[in-house]
PDB file of N, CA and C in Angstrom:
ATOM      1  N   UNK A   1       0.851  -1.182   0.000  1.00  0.00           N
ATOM      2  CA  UNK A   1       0.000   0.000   0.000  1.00  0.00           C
ATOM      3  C   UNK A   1       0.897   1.246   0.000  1.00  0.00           C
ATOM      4  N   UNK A   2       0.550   2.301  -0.828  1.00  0.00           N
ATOM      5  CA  UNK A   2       1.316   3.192  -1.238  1.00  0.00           C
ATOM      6  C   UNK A   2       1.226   4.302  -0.022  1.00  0.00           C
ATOM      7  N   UNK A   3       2.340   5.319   0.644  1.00  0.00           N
ATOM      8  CA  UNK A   3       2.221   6.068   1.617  1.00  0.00           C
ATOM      9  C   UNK A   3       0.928   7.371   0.964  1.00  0.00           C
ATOM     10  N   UNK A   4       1.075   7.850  -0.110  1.00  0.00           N
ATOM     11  CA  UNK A   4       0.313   8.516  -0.582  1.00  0.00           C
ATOM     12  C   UNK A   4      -0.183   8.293  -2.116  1.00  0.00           C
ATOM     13  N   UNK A   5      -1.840   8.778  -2.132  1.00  0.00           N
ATOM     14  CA  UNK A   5      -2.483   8.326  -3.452  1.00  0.00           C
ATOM     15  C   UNK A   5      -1.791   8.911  -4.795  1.00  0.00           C
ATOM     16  N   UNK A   6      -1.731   8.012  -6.101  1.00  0.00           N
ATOM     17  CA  UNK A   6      -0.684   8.804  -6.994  1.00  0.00           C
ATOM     18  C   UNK A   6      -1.824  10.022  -6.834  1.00  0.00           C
ATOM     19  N   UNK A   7      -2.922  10.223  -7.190  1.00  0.00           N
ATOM     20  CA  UNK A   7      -3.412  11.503  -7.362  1.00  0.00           C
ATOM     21  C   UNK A   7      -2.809  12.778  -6.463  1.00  0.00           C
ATOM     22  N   UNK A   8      -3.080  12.403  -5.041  1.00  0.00           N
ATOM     23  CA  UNK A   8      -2.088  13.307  -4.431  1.00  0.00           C
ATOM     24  C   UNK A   8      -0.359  13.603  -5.357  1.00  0.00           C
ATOM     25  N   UNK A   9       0.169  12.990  -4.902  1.00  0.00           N
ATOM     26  CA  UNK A   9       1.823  12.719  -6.140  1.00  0.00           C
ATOM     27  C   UNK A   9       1.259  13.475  -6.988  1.00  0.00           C
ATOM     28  N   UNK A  10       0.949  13.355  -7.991  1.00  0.00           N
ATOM     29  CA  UNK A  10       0.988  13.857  -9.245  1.00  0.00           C
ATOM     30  C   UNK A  10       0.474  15.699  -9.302  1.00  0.00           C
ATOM     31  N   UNK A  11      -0.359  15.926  -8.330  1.00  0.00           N
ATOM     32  CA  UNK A  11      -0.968  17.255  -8.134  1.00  0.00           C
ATOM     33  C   UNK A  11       0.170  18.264  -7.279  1.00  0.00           C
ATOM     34  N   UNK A  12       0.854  17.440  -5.957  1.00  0.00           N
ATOM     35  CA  UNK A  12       2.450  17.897  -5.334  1.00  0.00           C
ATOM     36  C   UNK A  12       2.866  18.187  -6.720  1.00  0.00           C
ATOM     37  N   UNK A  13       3.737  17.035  -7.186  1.00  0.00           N
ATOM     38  CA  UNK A  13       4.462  17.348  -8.216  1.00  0.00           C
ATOM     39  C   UNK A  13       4.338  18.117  -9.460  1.00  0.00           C
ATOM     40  N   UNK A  14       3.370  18.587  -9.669  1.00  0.00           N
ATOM     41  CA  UNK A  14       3.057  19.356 -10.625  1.00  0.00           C
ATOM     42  C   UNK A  14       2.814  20.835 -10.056  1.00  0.00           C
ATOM     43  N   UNK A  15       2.760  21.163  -9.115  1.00  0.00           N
ATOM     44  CA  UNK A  15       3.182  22.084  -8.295  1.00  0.00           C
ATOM     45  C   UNK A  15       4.757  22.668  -8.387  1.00  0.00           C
ATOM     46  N   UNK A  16       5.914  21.534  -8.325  1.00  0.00           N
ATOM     47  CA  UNK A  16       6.882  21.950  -7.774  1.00  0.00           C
ATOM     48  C   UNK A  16       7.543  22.827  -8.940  1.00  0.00           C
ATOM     49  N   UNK A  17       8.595  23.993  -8.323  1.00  0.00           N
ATOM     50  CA  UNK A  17       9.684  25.042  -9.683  1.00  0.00           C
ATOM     51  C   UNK A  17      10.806  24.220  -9.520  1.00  0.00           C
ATOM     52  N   UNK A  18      11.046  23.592 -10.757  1.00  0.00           N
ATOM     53  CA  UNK A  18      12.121  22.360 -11.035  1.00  0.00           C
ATOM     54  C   UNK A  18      12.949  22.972 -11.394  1.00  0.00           C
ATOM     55  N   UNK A  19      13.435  24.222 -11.754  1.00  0.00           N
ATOM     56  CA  UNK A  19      14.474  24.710 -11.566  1.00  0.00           C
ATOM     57  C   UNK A  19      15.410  25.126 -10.539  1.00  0.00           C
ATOM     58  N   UNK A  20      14.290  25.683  -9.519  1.00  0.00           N
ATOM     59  CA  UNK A  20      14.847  25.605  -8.017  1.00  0.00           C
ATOM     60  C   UNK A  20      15.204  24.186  -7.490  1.00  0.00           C
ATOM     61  N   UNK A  21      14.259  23.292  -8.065  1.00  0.00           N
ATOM     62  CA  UNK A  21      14.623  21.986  -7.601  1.00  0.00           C
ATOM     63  C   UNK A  21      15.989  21.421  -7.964  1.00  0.00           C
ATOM     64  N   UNK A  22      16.039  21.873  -9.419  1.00  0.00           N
ATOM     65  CA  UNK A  22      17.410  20.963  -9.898  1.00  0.00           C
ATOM     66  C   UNK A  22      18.627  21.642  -9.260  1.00  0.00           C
ATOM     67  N   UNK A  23      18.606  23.332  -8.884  1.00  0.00           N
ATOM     68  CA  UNK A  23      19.673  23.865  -8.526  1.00  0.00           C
ATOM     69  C   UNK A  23      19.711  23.277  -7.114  1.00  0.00           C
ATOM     70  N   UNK A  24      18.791  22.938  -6.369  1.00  0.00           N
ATOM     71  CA  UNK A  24      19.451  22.753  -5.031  1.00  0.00           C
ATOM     72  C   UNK A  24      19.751  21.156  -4.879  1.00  0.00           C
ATOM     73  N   UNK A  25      19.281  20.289  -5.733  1.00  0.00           N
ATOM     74  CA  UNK A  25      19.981  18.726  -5.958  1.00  0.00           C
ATOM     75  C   UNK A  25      21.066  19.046  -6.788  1.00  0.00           C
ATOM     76  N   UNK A  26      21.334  19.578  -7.351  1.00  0.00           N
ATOM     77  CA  UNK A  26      23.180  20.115  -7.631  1.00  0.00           C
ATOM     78  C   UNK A  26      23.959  20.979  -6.574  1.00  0.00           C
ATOM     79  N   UNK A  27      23.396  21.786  -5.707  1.00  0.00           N
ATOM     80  CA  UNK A  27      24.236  22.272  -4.615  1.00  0.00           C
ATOM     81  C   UNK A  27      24.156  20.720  -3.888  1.00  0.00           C
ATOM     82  N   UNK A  28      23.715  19.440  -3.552  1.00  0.00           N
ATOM     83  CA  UNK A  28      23.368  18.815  -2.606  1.00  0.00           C
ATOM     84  C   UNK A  28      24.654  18.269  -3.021  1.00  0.00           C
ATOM     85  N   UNK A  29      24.833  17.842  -4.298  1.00  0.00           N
ATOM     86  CA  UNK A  29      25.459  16.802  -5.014  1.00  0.00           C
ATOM     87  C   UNK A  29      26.916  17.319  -5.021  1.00  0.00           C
ATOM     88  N   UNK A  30      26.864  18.660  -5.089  1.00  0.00           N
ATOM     89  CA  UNK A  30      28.338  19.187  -5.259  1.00  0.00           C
ATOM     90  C   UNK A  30      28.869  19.255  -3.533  1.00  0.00           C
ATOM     91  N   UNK A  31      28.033  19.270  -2.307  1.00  0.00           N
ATOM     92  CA  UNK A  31      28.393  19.055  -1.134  1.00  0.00           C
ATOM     93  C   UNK A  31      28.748  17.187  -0.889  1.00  0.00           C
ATOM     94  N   UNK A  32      27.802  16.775  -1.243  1.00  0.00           N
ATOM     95  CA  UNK A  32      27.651  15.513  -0.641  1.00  0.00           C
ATOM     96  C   UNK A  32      27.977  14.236  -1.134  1.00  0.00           C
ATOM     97  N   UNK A  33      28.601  14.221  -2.512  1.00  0.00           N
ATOM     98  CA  UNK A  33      29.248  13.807  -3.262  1.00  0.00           C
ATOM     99  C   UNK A  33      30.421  13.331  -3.555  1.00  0.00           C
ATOM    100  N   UNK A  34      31.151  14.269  -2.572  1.00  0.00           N
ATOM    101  CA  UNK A  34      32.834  14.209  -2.511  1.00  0.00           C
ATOM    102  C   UNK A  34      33.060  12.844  -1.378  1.00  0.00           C
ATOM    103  N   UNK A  35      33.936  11.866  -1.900  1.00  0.00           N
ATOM    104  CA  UNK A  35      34.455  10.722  -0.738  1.00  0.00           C
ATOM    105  C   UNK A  35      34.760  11.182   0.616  1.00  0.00           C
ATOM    106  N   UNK A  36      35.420  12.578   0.242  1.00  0.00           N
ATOM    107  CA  UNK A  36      36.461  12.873   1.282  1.00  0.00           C
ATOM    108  C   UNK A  36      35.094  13.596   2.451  1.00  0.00           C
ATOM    109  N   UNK A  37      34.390  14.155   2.051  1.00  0.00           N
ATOM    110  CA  UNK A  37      33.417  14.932   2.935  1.00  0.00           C
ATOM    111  C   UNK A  37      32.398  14.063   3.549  1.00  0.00           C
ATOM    112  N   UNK A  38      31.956  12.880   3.031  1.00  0.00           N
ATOM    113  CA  UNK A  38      31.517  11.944   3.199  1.00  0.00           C
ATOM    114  C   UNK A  38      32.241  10.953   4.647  1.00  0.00           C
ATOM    115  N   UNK A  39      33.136  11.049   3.968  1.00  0.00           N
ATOM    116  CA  UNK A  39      34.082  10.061   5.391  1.00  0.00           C
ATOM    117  C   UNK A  39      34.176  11.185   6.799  1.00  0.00           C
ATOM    118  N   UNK A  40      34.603  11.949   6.523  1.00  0.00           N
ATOM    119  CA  UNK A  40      34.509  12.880   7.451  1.00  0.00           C
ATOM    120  C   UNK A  40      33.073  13.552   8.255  1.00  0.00           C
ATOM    121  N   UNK A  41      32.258  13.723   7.301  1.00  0.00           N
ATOM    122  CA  UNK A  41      30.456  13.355   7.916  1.00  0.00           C
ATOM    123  C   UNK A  41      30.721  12.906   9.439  1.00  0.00           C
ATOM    124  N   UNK A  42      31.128  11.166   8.470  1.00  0.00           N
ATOM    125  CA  UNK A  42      30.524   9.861   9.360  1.00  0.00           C
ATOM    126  C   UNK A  42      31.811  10.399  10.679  1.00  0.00           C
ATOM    127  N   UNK A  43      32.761  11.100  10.507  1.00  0.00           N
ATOM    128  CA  UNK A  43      33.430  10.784  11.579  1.00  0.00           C
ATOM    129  C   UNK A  43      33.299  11.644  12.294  1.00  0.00           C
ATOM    130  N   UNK A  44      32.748  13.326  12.122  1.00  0.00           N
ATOM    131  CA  UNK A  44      32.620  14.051  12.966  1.00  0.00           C
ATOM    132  C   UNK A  44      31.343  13.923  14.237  1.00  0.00           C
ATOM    133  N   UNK A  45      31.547  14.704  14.714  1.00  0.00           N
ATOM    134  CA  UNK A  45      30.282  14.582  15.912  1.00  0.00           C
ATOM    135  C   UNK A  45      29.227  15.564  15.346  1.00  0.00           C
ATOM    136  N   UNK A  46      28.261  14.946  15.601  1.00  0.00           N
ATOM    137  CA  UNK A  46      26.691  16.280  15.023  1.00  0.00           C
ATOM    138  C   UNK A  46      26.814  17.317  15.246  1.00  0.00           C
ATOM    139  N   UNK A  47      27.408  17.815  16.829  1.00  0.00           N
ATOM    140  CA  UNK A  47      27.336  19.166  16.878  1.00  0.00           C
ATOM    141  C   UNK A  47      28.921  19.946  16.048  1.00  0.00           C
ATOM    142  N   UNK A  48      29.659  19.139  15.927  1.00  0.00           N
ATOM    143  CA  UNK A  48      30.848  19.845  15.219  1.00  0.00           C
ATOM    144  C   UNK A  48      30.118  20.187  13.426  1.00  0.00           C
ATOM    145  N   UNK A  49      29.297  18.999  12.739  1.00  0.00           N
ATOM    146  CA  UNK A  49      29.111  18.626  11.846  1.00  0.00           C
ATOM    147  C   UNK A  49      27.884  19.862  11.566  1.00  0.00           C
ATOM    148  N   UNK A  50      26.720  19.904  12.622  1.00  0.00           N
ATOM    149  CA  UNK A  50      26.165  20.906  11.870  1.00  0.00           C
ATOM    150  C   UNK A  50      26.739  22.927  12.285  1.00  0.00           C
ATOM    151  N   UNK A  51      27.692  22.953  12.361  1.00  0.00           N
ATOM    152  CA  UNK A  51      28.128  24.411  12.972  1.00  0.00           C
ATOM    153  C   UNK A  51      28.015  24.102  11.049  1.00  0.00           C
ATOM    154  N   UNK A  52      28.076  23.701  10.097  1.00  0.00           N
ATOM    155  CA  UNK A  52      28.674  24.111   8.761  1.00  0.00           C
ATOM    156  C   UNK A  52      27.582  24.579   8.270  1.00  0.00           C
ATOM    157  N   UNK A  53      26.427  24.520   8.845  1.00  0.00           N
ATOM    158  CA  UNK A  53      25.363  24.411   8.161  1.00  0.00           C
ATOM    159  C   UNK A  53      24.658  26.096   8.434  1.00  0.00           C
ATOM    160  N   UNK A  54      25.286  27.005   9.127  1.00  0.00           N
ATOM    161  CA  UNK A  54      24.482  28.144   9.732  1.00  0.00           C
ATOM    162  C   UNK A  54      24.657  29.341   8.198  1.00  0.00           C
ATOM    163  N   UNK A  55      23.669  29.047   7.752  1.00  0.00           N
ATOM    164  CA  UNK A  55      23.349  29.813   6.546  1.00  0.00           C
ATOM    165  C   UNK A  55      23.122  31.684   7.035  1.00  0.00           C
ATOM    166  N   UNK A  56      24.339  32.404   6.298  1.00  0.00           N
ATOM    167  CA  UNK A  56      24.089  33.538   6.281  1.00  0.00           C
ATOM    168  C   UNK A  56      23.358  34.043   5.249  1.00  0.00           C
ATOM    169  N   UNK A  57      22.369  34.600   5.661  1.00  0.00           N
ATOM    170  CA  UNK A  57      21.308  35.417   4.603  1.00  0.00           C
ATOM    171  C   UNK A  57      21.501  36.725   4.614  1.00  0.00           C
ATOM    172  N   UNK A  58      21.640  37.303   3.578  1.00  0.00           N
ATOM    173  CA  UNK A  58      21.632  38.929   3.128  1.00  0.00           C
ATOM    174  C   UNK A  58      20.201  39.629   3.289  1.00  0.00           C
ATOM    175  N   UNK A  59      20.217  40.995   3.997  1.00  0.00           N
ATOM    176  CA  UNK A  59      18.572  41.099   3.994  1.00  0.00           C
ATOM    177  C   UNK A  59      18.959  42.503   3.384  1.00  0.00           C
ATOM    178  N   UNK A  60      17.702  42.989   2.702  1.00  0.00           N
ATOM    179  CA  UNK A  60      17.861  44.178   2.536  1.00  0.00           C
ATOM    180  C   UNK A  60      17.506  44.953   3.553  1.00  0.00           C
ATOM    181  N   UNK A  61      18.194  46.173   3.024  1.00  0.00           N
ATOM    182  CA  UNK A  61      18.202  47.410   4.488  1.00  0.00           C
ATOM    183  C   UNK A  61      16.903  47.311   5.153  1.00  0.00           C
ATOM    184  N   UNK A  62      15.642  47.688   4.679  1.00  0.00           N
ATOM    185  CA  UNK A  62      14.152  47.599   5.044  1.00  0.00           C
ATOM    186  C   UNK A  62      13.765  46.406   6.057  1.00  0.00           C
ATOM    187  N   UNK A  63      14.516  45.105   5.351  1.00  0.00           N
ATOM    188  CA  UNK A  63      14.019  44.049   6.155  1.00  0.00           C
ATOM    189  C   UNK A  63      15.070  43.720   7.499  1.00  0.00           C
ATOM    190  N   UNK A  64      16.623  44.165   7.425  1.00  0.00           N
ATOM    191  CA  UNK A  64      17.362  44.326   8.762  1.00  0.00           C
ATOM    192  C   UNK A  64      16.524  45.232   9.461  1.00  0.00           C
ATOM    193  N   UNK A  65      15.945  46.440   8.919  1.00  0.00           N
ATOM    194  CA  UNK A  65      15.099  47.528  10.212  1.00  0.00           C
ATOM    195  C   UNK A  65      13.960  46.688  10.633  1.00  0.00           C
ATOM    196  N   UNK A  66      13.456  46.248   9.666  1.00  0.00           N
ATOM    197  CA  UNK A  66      12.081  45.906  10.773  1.00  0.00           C
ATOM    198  C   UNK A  66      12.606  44.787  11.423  1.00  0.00           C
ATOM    199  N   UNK A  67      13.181  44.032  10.885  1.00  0.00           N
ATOM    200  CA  UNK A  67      13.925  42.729  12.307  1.00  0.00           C
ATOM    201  C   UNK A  67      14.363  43.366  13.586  1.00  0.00           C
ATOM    202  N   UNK A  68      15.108  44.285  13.551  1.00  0.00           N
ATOM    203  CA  UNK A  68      16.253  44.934  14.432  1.00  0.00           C
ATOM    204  C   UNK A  68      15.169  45.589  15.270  1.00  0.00           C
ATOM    205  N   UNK A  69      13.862  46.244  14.525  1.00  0.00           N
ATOM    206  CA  UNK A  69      12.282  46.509  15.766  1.00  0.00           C
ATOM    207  C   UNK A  69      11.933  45.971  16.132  1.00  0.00           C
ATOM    208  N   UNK A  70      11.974  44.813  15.185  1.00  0.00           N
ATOM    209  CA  UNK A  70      11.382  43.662  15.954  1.00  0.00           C
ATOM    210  C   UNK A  70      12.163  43.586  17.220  1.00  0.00           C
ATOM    211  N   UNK A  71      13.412  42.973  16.965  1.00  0.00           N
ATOM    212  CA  UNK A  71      14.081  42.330  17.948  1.00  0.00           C
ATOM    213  C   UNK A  71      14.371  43.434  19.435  1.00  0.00           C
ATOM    214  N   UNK A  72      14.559  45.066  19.459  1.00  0.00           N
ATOM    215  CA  UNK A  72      14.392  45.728  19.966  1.00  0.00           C
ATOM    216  C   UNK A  72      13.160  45.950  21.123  1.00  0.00           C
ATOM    217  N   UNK A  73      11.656  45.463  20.001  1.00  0.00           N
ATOM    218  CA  UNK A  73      10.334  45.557  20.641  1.00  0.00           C
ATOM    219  C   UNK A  73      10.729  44.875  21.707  1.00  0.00           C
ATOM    220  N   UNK A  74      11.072  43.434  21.335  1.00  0.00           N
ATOM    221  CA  UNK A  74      10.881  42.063  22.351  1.00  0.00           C
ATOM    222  C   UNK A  74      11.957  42.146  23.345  1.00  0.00           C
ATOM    223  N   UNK A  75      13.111  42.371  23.165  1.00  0.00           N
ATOM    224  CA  UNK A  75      14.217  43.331  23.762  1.00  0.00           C
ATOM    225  C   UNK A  75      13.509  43.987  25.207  1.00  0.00           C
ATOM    226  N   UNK A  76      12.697  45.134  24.815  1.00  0.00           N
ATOM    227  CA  UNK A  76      12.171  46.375  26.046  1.00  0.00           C
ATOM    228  C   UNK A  76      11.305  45.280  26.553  1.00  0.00           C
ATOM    229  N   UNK A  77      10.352  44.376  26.102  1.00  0.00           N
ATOM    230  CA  UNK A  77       9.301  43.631  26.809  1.00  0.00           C
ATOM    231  C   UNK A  77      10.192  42.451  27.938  1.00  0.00           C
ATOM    232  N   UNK A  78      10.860  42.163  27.690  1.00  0.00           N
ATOM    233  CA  UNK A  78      11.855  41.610  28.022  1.00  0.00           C
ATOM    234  C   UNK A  78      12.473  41.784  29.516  1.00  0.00           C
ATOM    235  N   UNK A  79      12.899  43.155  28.852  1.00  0.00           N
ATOM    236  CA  UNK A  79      13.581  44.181  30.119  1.00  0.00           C
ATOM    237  C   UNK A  79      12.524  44.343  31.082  1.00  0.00           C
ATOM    238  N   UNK A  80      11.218  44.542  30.538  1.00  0.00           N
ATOM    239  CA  UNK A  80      10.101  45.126  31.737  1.00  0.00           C
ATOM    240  C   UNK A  80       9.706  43.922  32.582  1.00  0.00           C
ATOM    241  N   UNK A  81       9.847  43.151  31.701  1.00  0.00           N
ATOM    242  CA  UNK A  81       9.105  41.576  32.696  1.00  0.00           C
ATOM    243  C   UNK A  81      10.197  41.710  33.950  1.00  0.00           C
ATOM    244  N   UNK A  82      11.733  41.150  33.453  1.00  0.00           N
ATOM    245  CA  UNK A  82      12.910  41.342  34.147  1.00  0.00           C
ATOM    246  C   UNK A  82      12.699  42.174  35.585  1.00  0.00           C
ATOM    247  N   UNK A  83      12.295  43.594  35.163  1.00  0.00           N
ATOM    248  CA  UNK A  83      12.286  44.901  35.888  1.00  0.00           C
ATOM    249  C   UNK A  83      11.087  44.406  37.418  1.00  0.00           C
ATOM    250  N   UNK A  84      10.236  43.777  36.573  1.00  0.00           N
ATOM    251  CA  UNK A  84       9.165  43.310  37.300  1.00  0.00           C
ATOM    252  C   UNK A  84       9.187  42.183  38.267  1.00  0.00           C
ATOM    253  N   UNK A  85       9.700  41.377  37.569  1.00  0.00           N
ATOM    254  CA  UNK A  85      10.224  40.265  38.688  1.00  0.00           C
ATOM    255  C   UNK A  85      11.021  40.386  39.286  1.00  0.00           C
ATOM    256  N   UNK A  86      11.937  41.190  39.397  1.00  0.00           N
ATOM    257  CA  UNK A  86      13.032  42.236  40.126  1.00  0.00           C
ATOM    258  C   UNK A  86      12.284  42.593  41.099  1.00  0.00           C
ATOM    259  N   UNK A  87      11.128  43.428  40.911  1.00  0.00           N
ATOM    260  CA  UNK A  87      10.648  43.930  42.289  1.00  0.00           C
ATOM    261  C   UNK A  87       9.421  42.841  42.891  1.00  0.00           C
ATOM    262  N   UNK A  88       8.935  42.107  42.545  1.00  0.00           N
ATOM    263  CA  UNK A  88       8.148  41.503  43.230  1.00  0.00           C
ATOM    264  C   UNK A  88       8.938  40.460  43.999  1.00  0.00           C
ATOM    265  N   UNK A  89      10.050  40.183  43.372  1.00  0.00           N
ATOM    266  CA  UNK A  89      11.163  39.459  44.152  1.00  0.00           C
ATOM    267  C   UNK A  89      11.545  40.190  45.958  1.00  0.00           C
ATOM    268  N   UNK A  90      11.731  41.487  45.450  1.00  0.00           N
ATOM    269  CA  UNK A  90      11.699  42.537  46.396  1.00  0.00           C
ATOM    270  C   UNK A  90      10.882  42.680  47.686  1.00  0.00           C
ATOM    271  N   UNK A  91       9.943  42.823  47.025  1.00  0.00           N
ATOM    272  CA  UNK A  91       8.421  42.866  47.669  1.00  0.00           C
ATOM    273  C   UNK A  91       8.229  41.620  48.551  1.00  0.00           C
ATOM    274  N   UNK A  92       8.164  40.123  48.089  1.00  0.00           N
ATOM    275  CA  UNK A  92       8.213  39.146  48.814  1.00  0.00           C
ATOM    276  C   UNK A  92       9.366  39.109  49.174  1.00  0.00           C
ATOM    277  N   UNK A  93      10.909  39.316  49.918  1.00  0.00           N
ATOM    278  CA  UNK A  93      11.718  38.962  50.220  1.00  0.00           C
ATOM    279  C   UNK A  93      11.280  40.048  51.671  1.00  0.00           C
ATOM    280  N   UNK A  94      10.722  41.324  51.278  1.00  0.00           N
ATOM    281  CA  UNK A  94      10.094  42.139  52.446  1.00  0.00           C
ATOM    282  C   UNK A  94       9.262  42.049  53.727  1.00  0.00           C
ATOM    283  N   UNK A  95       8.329  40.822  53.040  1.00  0.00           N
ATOM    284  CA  UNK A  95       7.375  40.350  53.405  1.00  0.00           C
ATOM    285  C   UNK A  95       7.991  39.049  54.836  1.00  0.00           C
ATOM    286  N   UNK A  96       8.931  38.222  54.450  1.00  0.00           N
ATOM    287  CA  UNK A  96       9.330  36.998  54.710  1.00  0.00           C
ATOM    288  C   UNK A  96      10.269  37.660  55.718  1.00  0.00           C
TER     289      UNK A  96
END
């Protein structure tokens, strides 16, 4: 019994941009391909093995600002919780 109906299959796949597809099974192939990287895979430890993997992405200026608000927003909310449990820490240590 098949994991999924061809109808499903065939409607996925006719979906997919096979150009994006083929370029990233040729980046796969040009990584994963080599003997030498292969042996070394199997011999490193996972966490040494995936540090290779931390993909730097370029953002444009617009999209570093609104991240950097973002990350700023959550940043101050952050600080206030902090600020807060700071003093209620306070408050009950007063108490006791």
């Amino acid at each position: 019994m098949p994991l999924f109906q061809n109808s499903v299959l065939k409607k996925y796949l006719a979906g997919q941009d096979y150009a994006a597809m083929h370029a990233a099974f040729g980046a796969y192939l040009t990584y994963f391909h080599d003997p030498m990287r292969r042996a070394n895979i199997r011999a490193s430890k996972e966490e040494q093995f995936g540090e290779r993997f931390h993909i730097k992405v370029k953002l444009s200026l617009s999209e570093e600002a609104e991240w950097m608000a973002y990350f700023h927003e959550k940043k101050a909310k952050a600080q206030s919780l902090q600020s807060d449990i700071t003093r209620l820490d306070r408050e009950i240590d007063a108490l006791v």
